[in-house]
Protein backbone atom coordinates (compact mmCIF):
# COMPACT_ATOMS: atom_id res chain seq x y z
CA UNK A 1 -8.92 -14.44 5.27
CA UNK A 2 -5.39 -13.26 6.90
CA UNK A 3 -3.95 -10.17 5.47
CA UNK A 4 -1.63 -11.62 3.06
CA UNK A 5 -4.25 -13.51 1.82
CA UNK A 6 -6.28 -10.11 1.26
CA UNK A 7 -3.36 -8.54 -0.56
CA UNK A 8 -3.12 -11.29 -2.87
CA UNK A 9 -6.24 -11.04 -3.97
CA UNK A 10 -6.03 -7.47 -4.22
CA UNK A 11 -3.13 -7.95 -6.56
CA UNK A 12 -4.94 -10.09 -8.31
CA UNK A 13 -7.96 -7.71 -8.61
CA UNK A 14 -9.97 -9.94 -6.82
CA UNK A 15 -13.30 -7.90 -5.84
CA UNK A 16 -14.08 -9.56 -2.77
CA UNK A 17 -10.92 -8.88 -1.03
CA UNK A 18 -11.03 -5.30 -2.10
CA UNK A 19 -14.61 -4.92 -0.24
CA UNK A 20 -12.88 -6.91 2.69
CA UNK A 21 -9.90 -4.94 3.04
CA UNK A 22 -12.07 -1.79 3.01
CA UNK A 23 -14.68 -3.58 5.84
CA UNK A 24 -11.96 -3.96 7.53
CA UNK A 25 -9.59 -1.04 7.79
CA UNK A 26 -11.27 1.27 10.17
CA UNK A 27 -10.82 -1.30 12.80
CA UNK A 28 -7.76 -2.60 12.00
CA UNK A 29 -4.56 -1.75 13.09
CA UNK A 30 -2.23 -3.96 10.53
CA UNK A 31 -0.22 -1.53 8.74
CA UNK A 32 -0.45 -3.84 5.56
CA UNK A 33 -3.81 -3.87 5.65
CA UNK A 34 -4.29 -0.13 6.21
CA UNK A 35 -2.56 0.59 3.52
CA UNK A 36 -3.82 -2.13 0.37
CA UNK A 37 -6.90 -0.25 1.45
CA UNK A 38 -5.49 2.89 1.11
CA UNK A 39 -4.86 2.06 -2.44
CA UNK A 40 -8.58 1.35 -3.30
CA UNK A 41 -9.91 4.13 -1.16
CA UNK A 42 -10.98 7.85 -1.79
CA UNK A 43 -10.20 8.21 1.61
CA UNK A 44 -6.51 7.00 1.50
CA UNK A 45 -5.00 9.80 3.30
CA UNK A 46 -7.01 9.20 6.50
CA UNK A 47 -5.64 5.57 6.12
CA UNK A 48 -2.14 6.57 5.52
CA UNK A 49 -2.13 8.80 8.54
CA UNK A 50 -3.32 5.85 10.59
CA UNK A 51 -0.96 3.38 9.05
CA UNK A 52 1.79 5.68 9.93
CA UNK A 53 0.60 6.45 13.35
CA UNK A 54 1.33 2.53 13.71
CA UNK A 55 4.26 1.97 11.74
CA UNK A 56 6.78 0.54 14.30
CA UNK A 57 9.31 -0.30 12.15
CA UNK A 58 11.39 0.69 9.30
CA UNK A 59 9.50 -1.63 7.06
CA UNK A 60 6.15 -0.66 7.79
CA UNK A 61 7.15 3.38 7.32
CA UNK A 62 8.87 2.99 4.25
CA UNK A 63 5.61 1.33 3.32
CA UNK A 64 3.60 3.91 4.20
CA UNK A 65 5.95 6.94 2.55
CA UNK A 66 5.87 5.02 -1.00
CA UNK A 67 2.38 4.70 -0.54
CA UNK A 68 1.72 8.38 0.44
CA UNK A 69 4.31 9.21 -2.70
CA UNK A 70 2.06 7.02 -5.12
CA UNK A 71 -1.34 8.24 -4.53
CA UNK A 72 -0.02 11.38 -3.94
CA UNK A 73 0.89 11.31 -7.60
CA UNK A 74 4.62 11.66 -6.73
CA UNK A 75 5.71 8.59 -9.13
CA UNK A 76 9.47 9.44 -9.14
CA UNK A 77 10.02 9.17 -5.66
CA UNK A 78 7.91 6.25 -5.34
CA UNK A 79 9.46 4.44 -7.50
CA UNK A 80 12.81 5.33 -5.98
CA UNK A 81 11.79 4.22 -2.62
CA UNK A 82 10.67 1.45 -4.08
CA UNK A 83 13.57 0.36 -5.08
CA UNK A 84 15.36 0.91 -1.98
CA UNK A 85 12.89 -0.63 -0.14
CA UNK A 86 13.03 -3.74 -2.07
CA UNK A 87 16.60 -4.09 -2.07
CA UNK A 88 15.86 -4.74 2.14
CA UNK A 89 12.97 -6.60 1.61
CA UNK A 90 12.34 -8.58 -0.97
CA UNK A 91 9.60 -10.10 0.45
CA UNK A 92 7.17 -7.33 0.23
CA UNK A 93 4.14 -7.33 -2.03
CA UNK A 94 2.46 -4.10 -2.00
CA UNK A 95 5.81 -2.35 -3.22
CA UNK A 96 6.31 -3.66 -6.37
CA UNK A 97 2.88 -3.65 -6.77
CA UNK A 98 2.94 0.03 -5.84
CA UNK A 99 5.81 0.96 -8.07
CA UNK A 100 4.48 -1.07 -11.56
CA UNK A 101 1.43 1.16 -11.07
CA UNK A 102 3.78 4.15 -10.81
CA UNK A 103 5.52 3.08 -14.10
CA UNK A 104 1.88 2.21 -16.37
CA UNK A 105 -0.09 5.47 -14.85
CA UNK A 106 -1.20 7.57 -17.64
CA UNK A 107 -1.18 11.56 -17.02
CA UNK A 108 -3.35 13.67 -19.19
């Protein structure tokens, strides 16, 4: 399975591409994949350093920061990078996912 095809299923909550994405992230160095895993890991920080280490362009970082924001439980910002993000690139489909899991998180 190509990446995309491993975020898609992760969207779709798809337990084999979670596993897959997390088999492959500590060899990979696609910035897309680094970070879906980062958002089913314990370890995500350790991810999101990597991704960012390898975040070329502006996509890929903004990526990365909403990411960070997100599991870093920093849902405002998130969500406003998200938006700004998407605004450039529509295309994208960890951001939205990203930022609707911002919006539905529960805090105690």
């Amino acid at each position: 399975m190509n990446t995309d095809s491993l975020v898609r299923g992760l969207l779709a909550g798809d337990a084999h591409a979670i596993r897959e994405l997390r088999a492959r992230a500590p060899t990979s160095d696609d910035v897309t994949l680094l970070v879906a895993a980062a958002l089913t890991s314990d370890g995500w920080a350790a991810l999101l350093d990597r991704a960012g280490r390898l975040a070329a362009g502006l996509p890929d970082r903004q990526l990365v920061t909403i990411a960070r924001a997100h599991l870093g439980g920093d849902d405002d910002r998130a969500r406003l990078l998200a938006r700004d993000h998407l605004a450039e690139h529509p295309e994208s489909l960890l951001v939205p996912h990203i930022a609707t899991a911002t919006s539905t998180r529960t805090t105690p």
